[in-house]
PDB file of N, CA and C in Angstrom:
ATOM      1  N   UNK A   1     -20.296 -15.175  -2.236  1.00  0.00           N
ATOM      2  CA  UNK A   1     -18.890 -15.210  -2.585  1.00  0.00           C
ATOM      3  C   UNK A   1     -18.342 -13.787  -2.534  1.00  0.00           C
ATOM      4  N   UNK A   2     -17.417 -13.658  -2.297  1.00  0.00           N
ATOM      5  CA  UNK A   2     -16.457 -12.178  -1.845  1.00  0.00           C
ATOM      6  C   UNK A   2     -15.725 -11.636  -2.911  1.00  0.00           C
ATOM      7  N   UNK A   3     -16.102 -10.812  -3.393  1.00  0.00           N
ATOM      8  CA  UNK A   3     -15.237 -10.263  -4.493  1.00  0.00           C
ATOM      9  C   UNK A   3     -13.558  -9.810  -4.292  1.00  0.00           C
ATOM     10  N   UNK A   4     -13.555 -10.120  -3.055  1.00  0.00           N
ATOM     11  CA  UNK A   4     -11.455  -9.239  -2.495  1.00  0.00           C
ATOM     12  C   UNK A   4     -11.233 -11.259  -1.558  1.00  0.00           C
ATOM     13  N   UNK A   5     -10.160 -11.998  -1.873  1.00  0.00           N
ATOM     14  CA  UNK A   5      -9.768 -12.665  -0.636  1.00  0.00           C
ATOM     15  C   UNK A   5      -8.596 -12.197  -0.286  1.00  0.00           C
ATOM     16  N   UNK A   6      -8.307 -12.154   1.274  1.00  0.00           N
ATOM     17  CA  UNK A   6      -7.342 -11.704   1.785  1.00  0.00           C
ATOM     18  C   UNK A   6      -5.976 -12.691   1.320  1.00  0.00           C
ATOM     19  N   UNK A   7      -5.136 -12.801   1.031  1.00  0.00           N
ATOM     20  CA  UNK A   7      -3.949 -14.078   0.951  1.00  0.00           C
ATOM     21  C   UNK A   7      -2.956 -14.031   2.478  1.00  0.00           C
ATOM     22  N   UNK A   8      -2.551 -12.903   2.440  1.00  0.00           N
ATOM     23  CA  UNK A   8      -1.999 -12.956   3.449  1.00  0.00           C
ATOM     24  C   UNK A   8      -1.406 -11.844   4.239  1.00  0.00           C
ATOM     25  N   UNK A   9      -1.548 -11.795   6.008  1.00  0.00           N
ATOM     26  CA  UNK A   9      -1.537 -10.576   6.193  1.00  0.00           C
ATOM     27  C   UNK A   9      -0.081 -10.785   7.761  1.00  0.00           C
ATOM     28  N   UNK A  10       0.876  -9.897   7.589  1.00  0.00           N
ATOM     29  CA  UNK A  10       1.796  -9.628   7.886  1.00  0.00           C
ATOM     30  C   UNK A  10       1.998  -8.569   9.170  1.00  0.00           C
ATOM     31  N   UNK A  11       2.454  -8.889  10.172  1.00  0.00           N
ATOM     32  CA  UNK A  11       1.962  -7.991  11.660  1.00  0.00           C
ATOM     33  C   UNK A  11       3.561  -7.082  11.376  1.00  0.00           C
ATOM     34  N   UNK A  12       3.469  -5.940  11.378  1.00  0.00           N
ATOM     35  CA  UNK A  12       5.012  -5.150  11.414  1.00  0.00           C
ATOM     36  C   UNK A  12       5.365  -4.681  13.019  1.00  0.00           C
ATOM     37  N   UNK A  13       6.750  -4.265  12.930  1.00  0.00           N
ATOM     38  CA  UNK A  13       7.018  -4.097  13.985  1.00  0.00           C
ATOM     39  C   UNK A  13       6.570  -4.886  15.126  1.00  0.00           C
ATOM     40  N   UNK A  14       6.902  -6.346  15.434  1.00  0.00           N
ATOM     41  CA  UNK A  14       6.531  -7.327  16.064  1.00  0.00           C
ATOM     42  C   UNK A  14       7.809  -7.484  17.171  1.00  0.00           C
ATOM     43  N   UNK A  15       7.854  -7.469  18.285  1.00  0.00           N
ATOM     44  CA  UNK A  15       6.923  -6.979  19.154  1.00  0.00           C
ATOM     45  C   UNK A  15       6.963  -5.546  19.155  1.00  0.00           C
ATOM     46  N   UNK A  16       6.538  -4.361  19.725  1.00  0.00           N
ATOM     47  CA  UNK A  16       6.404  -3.407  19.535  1.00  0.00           C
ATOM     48  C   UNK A  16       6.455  -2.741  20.954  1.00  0.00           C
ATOM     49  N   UNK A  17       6.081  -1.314  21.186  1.00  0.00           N
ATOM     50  CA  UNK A  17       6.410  -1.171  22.463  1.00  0.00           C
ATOM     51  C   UNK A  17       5.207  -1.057  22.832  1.00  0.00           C
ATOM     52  N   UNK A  18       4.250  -0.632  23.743  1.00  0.00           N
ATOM     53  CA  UNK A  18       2.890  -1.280  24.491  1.00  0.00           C
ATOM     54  C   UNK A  18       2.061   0.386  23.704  1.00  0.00           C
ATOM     55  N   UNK A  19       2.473   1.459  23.868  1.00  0.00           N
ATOM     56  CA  UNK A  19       1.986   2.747  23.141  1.00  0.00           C
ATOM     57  C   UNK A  19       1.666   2.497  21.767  1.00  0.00           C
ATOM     58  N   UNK A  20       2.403   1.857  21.176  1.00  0.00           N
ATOM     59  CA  UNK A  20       3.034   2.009  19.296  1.00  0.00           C
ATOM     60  C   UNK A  20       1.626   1.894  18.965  1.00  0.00           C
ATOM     61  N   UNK A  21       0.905   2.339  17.637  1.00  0.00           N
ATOM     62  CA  UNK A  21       0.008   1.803  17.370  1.00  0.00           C
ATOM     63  C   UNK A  21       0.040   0.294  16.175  1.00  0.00           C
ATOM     64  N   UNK A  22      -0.506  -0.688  15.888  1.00  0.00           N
ATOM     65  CA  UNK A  22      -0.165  -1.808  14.788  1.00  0.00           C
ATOM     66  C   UNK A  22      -0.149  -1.357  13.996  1.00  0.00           C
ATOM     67  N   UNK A  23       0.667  -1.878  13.517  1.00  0.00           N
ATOM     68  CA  UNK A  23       1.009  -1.899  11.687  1.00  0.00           C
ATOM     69  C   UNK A  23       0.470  -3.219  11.138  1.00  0.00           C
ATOM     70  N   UNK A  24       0.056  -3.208   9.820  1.00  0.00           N
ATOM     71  CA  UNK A  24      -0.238  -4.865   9.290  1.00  0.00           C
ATOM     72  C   UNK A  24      -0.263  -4.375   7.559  1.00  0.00           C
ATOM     73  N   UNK A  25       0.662  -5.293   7.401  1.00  0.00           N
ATOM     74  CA  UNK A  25       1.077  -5.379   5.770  1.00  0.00           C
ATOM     75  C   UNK A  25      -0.070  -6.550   4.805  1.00  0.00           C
ATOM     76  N   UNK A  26      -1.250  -6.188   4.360  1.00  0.00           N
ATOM     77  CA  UNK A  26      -2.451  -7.232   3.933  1.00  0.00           C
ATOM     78  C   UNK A  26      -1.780  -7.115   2.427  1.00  0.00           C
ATOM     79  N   UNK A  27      -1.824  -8.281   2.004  1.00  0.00           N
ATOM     80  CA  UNK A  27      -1.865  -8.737   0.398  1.00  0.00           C
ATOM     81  C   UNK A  27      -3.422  -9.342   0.382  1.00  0.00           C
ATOM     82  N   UNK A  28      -3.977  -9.191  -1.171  1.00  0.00           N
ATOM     83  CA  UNK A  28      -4.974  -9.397  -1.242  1.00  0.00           C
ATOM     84  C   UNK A  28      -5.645  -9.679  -3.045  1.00  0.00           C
ATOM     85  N   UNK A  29      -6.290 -10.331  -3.603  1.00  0.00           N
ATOM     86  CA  UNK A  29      -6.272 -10.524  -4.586  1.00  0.00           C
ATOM     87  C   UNK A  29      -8.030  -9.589  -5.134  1.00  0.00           C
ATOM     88  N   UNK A  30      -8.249  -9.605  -5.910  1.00  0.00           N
ATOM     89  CA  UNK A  30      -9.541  -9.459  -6.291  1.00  0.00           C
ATOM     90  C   UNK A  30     -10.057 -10.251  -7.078  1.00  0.00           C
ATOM     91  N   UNK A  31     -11.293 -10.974  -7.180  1.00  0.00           N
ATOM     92  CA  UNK A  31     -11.358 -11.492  -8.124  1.00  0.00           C
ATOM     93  C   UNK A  31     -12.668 -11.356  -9.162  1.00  0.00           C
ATOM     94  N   UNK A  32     -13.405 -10.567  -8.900  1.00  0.00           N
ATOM     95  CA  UNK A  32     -13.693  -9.644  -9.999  1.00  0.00           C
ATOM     96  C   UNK A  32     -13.325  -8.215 -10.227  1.00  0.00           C
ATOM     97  N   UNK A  33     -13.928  -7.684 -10.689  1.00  0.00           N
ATOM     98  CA  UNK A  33     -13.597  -6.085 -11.345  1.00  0.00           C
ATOM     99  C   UNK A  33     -13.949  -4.867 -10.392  1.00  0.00           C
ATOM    100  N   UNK A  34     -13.699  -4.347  -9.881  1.00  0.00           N
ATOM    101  CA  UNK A  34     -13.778  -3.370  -8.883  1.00  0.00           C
ATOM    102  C   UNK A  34     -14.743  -1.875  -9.242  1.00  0.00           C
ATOM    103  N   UNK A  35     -15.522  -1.718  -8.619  1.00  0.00           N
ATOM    104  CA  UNK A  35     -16.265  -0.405  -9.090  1.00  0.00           C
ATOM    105  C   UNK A  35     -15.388   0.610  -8.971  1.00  0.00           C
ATOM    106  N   UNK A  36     -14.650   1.201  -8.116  1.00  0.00           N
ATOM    107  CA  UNK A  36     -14.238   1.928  -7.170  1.00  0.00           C
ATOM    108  C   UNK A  36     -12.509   1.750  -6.879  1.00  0.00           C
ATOM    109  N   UNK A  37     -11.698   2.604  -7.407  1.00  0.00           N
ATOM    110  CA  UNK A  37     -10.375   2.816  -6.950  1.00  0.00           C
ATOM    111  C   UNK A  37      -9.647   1.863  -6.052  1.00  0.00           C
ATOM    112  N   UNK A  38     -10.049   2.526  -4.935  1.00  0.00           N
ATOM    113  CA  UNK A  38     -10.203   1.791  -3.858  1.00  0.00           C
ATOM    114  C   UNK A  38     -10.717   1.113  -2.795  1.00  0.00           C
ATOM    115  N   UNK A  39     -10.531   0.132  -2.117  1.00  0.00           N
ATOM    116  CA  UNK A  39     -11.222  -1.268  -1.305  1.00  0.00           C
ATOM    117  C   UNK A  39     -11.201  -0.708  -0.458  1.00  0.00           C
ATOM    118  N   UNK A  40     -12.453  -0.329   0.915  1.00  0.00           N
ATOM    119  CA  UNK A  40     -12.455  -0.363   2.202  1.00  0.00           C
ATOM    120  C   UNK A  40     -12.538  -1.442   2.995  1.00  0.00           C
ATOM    121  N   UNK A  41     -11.540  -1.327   3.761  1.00  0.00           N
ATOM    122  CA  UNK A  41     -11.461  -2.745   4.602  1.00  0.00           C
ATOM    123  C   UNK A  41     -11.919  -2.438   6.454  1.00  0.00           C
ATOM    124  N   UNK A  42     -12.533  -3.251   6.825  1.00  0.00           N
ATOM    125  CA  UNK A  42     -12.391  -2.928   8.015  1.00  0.00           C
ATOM    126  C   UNK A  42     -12.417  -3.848   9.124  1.00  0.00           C
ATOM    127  N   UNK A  43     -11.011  -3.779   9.611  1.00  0.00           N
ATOM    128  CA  UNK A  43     -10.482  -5.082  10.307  1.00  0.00           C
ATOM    129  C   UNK A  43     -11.180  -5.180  11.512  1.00  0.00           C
ATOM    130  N   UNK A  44     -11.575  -6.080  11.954  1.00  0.00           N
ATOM    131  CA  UNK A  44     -11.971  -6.538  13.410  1.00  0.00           C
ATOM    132  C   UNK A  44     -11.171  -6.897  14.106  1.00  0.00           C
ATOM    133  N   UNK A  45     -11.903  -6.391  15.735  1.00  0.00           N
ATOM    134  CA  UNK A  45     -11.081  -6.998  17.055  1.00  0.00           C
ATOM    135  C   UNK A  45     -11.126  -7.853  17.695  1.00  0.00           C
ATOM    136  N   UNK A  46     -10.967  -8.825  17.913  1.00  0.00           N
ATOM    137  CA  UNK A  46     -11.757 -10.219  18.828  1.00  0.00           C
ATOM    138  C   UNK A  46     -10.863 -10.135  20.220  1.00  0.00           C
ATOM    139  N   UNK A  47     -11.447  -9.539  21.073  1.00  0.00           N
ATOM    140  CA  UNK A  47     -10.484  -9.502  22.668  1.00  0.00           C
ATOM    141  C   UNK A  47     -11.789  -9.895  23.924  1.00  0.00           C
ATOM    142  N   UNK A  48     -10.990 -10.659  24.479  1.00  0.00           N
ATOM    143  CA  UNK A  48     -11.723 -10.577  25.656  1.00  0.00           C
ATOM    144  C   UNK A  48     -11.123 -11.989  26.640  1.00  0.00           C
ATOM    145  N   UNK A  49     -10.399 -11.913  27.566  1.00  0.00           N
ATOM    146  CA  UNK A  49     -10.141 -12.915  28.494  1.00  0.00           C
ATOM    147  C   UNK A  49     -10.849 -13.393  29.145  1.00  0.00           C
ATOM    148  N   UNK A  50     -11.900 -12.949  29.858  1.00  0.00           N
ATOM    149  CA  UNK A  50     -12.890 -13.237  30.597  1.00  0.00           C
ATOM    150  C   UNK A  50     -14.317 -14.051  30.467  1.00  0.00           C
ATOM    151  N   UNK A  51     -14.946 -13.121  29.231  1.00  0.00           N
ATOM    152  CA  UNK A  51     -16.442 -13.601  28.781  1.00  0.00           C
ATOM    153  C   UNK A  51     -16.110 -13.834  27.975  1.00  0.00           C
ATOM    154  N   UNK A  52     -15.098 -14.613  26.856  1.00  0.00           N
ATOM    155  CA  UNK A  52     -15.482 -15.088  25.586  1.00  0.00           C
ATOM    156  C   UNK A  52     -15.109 -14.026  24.767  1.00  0.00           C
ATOM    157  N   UNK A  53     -15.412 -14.558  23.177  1.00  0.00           N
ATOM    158  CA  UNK A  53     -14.523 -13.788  22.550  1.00  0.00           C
ATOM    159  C   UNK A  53     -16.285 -12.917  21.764  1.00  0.00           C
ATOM    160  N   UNK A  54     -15.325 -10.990  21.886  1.00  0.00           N
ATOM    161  CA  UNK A  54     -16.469 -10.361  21.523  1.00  0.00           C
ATOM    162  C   UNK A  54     -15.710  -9.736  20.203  1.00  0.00           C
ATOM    163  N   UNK A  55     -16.360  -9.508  19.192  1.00  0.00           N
ATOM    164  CA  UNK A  55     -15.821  -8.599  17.972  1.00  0.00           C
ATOM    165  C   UNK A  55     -16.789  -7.501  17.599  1.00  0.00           C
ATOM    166  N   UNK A  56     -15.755  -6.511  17.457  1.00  0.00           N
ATOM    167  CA  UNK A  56     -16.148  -4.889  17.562  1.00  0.00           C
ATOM    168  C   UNK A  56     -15.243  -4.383  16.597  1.00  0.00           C
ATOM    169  N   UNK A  57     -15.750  -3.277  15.527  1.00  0.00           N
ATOM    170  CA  UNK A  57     -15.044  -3.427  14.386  1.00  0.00           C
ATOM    171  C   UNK A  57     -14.013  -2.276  15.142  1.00  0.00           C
ATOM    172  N   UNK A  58     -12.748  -2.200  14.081  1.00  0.00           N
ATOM    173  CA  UNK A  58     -12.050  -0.866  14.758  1.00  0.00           C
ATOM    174  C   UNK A  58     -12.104   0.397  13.536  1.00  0.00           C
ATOM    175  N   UNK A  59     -10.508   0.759  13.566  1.00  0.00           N
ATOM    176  CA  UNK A  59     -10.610   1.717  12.570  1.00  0.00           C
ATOM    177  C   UNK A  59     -10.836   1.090  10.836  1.00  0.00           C
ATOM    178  N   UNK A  60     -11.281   1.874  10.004  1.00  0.00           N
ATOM    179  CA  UNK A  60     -11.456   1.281   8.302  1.00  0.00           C
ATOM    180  C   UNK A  60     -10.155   2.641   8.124  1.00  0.00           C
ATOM    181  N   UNK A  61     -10.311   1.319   6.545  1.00  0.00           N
ATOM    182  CA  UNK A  61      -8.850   1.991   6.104  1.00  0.00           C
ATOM    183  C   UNK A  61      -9.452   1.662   4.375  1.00  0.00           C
ATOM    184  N   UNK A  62      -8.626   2.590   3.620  1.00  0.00           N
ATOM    185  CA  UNK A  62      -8.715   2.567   1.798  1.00  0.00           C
ATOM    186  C   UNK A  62      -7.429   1.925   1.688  1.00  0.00           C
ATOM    187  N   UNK A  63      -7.323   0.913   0.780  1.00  0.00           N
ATOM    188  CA  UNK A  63      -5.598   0.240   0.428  1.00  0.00           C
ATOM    189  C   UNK A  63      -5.857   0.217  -1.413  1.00  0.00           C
TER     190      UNK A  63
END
């Protein structure tokens, strides 16, 4: 069981121009007690048209 569930996560600046980098607005609950300030999250990529879908983590972030 996961101590953080995500509720819901929000794409900004939709559509954007092809350079921009994403923005994403995550709400998120905890549901126990946190050691640590802050949560590292680190979102995954799932891309691939060709062979199927591959996931490769990207950048982590503190929220």
């Amino acid at each position: 069981m996961s101590a953080v569930n995500i509720t819901n996560v929000t794409v900004l600046d939709n559509p954007a121009a092809f350079l921009k980098p994403f923005q994403f607005e995550i709400s998120y609950e905890c549901l126990t007690p946190l050691k640590d300030d802050g949560i590292w999250i680190e979102p995954a990529v799932v891309a691939s048209a060709f062979k199927g879908a591959f996931t490769a983590p990207s950048a982590t972030a503190c929220v």
